[in-house]
Every structure is written in C-alpha cells, then in structure tokens.
C-alpha atoms as a PDB file:
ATOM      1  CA  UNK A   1     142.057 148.504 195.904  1.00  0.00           C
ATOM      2  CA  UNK A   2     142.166 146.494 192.612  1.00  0.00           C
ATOM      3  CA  UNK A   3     144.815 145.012 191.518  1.00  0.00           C
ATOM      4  CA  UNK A   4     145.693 143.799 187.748  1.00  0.00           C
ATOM      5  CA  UNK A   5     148.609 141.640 186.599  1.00  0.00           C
ATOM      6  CA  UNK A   6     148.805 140.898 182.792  1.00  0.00           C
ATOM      7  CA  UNK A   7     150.382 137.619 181.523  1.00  0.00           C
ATOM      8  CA  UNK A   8     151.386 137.203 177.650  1.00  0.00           C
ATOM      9  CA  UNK A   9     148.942 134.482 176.090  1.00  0.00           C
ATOM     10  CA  UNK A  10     146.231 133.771 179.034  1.00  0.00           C
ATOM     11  CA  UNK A  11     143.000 133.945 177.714  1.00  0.00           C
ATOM     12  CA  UNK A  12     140.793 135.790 180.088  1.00  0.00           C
ATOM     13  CA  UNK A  13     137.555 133.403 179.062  1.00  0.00           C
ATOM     14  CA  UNK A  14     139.674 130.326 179.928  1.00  0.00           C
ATOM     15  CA  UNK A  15     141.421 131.883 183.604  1.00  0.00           C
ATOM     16  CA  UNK A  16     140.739 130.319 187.170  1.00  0.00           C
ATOM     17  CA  UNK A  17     139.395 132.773 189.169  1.00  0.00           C
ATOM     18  CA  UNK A  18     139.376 133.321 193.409  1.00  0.00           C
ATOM     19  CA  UNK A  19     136.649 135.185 195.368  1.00  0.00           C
ATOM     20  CA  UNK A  20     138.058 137.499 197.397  1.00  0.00           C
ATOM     21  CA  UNK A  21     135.291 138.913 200.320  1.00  0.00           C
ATOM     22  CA  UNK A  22     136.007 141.295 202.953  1.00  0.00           C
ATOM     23  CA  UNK A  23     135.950 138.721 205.729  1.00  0.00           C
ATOM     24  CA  UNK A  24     136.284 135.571 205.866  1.00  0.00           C
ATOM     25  CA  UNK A  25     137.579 132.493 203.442  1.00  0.00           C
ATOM     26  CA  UNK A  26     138.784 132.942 200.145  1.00  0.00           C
ATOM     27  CA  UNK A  27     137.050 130.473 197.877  1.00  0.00           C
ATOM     28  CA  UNK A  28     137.095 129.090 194.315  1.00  0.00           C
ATOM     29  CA  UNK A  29     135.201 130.599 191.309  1.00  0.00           C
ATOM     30  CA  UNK A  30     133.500 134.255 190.876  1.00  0.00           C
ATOM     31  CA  UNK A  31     132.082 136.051 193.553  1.00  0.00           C
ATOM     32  CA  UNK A  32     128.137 135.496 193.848  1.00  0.00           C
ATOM     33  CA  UNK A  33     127.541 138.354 195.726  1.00  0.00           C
ATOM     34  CA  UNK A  34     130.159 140.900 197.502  1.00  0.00           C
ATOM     35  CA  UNK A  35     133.822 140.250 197.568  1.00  0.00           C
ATOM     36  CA  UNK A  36     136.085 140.540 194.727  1.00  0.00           C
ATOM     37  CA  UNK A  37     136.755 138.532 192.157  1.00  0.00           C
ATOM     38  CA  UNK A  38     140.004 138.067 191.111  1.00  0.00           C
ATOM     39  CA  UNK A  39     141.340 136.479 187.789  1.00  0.00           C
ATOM     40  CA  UNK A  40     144.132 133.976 187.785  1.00  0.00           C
ATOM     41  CA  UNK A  41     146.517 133.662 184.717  1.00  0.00           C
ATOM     42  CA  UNK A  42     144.532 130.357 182.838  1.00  0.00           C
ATOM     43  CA  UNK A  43     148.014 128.555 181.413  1.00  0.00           C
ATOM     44  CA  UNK A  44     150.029 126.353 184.203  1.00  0.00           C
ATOM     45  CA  UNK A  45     153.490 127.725 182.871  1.00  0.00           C
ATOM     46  CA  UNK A  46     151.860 131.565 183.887  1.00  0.00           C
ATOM     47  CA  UNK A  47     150.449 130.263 186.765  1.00  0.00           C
ATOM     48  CA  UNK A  48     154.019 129.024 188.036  1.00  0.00           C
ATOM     49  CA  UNK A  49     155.621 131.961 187.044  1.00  0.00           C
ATOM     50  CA  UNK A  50     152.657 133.625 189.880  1.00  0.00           C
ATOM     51  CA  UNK A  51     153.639 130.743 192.549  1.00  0.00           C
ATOM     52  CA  UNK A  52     157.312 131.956 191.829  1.00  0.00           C
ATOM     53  CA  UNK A  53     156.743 135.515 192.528  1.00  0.00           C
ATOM     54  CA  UNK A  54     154.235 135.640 195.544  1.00  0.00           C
ATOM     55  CA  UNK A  55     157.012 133.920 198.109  1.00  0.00           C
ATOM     56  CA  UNK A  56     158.818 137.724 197.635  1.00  0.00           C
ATOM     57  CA  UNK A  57     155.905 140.206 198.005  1.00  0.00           C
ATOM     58  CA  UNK A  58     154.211 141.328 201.196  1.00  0.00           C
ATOM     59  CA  UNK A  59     151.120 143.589 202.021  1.00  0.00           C
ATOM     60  CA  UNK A  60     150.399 146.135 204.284  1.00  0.00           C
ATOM     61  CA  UNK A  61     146.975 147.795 204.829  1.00  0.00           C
ATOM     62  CA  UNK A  62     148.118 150.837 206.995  1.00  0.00           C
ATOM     63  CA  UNK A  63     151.757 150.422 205.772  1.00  0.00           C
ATOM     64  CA  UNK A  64     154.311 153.723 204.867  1.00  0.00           C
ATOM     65  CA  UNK A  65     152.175 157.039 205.825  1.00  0.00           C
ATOM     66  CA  UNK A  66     149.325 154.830 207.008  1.00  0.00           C
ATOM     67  CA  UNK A  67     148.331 154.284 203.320  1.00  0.00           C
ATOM     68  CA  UNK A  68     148.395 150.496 201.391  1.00  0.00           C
ATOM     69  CA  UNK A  69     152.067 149.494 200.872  1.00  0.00           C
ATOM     70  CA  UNK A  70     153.280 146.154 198.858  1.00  0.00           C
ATOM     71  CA  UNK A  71     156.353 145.250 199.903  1.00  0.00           C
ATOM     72  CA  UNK A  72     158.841 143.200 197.857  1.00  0.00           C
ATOM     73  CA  UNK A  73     161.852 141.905 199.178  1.00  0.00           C
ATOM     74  CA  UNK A  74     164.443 139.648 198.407  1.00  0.00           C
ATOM     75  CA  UNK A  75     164.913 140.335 194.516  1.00  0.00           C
ATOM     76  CA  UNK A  76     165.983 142.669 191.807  1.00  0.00           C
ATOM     77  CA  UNK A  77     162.976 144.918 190.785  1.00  0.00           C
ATOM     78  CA  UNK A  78     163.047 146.258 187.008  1.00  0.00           C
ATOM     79  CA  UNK A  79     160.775 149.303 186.687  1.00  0.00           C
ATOM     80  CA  UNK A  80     159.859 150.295 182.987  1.00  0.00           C
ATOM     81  CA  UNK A  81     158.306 153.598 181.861  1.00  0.00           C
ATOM     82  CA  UNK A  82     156.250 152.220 178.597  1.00  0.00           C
ATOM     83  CA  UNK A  83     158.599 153.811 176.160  1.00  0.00           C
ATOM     84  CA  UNK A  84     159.432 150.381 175.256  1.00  0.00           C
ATOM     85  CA  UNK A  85     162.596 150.644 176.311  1.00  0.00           C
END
C-alpha cells in the first residue's frame, strides 16, 4: 500500500525522506535496497502541519472486513470531490 500526501509549495528535490522496510527500524534517507521510501513535506511550517495531524490517525492492517483501515478520530473530516467546490 502506497500512500501520497500533497503539500502546497514543498519541493519534492528539497523533501526529507524515511525508509520504510518490511521489518525492522525505520531509518533516515532513501531506501538502498527493499523497503519503501517515503517522502516528507521539505518546508518546517508543512512539516508541522504533518506532526499536527498524525496524533489523530490510526492504522490497521487486517482492520474493517479484514482489509487495511486508517482510522481517524478525534476531529472534523472534510471530504471534497475535485469539483473544486
């Protein structure tokens, strides 16, 4: 499962990234071999808007139905369909 979260003005070049393997340690910087690599947002004010938000989301691997479920909790949820409205 990949997930992808876009911030307004983070340049991808200049992001921190986090290597994500399937056991073990997370650890600083891209992936060398298997794992995942995943992209923080590059400017402090996005990546404190990220520190704000992760305190109100959970994960399940076998959640609802036995599939992958993210749970968020605690906060209003806003769900647009791209119409720009």
């Amino acid at each position: 499962m990949a997930a992808v979260f876009g911030w307004a003005g983070s340049a991808l070049a200049a992001s921190v990234s986090l290597c994500v393997p399937a056991s073990g340690a997370v650890t600083g910087g891209a992936c060398t071999g298997s794992g995942t690599t995943v992209a923080l947002p590059a400017s402090a004010g996005d990546q404190q808007t990220l520190i704000s938000i992760l305190p109100f989301l959970s994960y399940s691997a076998t959640g609802i139905g036995g599939k992958p479920t993210i749970k968020i909790s605690g906060v209003n949820v806003q769900l647009v369909n791209g119409a720009g409205s």
